[in-house]
Protein backbone atom coordinates (compact mmCIF):
# COMPACT_ATOMS: atom_id res chain seq x y z
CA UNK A 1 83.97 97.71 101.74
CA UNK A 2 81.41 95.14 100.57
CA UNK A 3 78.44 97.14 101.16
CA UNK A 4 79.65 100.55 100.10
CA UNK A 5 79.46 102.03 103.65
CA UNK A 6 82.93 103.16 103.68
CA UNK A 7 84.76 106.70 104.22
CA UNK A 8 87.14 108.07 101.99
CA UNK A 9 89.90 110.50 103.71
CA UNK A 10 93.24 111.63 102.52
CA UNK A 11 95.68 111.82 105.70
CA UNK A 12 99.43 111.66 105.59
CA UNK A 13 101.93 108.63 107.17
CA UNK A 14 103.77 110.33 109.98
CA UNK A 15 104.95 106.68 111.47
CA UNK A 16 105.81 103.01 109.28
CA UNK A 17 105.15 100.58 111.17
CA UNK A 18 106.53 96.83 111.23
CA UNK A 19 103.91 94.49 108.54
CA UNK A 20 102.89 97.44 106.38
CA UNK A 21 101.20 99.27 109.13
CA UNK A 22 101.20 103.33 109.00
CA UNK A 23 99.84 105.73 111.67
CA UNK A 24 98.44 108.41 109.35
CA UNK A 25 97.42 111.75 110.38
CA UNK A 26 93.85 113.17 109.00
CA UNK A 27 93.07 116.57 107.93
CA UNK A 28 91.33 117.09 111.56
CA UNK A 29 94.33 116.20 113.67
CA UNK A 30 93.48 112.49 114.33
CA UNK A 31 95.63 109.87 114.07
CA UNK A 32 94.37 106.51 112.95
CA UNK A 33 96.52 103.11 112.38
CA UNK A 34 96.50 101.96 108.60
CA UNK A 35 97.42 98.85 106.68
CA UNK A 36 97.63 99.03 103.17
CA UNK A 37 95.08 97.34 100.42
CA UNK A 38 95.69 93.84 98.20
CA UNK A 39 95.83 95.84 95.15
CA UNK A 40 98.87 98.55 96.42
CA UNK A 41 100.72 95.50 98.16
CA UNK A 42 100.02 93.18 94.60
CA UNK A 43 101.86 95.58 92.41
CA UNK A 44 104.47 96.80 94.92
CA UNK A 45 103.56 99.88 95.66
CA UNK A 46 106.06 101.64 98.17
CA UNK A 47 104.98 104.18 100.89
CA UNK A 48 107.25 106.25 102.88
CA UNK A 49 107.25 108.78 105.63
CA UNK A 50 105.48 112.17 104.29
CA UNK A 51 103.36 110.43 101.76
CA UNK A 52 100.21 111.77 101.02
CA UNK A 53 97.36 108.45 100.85
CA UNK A 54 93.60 108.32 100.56
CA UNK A 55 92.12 105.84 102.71
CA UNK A 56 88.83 103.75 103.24
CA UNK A 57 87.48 104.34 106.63
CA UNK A 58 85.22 101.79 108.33
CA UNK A 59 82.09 104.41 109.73
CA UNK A 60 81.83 101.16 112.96
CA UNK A 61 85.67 101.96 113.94
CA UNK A 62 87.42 105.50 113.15
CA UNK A 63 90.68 104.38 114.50
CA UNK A 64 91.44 101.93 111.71
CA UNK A 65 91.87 102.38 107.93
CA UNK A 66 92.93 100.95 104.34
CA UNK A 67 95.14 102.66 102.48
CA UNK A 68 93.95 102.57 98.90
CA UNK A 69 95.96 105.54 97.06
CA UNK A 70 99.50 107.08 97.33
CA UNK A 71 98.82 110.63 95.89
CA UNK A 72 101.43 112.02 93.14
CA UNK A 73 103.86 114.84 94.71
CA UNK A 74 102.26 118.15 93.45
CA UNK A 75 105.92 119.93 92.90
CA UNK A 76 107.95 117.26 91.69
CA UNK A 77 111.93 117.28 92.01
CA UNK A 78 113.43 119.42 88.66
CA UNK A 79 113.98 116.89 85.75
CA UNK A 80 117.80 115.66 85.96
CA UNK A 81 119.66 117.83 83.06
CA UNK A 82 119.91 116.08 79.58
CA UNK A 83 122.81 113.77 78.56
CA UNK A 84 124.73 115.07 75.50
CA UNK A 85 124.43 112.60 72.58
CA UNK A 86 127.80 112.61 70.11
C-alpha cells in the first residue's frame, strides 16, 4: 500500500475464480477473496489450485487481499532422467 500500513500473510488458493480472483485460505482458517498484483499479472505469472502465495492485507478490510508472491514448491517433482548423448 501507499502508506506502508499493509499486512503480509501467506494463505493458500483453495478456489480460481473468473478475472484472476482466488479465495485463499489463511493460516487461521479464514478465507479471504484475492486478486493478484500488476507486477505477477505484467510478467505472466500463473497461479493454480494448491499454490502457496503471500499476500498484502488491507488492516480497514480483512476480507480482501493482493496477491504479491507465488512461493516455490519445497519438494519439487524428481528431475526427469538424462538424455543419452551419442
Amino acid at each position: 500500500m501507499a502508506d506502508g500500513n499493509s499486512i503480509e500473510v501467506e494463505g493458500k488458493v483453495v478456489v480460481v475464480l473468473p478475472g484472476t480472483m482466488f479465495k485463499v485460505r489463511l493460516a487461521n482458517g479464514h478465507v479471504v477473496l484475492a486478486h493478484i498484483s500488476g507486477k505477477l499479472r505484467k510478467n505472466f505469472i500463473k497461479i493454480a489450485a494448491g499454490d502457496t502465495v503471500k499476500m498484502e492485507m488491507s488492516p480497514y478490510d480483512l476480507e480482501k487481499a493482493r496477491i504479491t508472491f507465488r512461493m516455490k514448491e519445497t519438494n519439487p517433482m524428481a528431475p526427469p532422467p538424462m538424455r543419452r548423448r551419442y
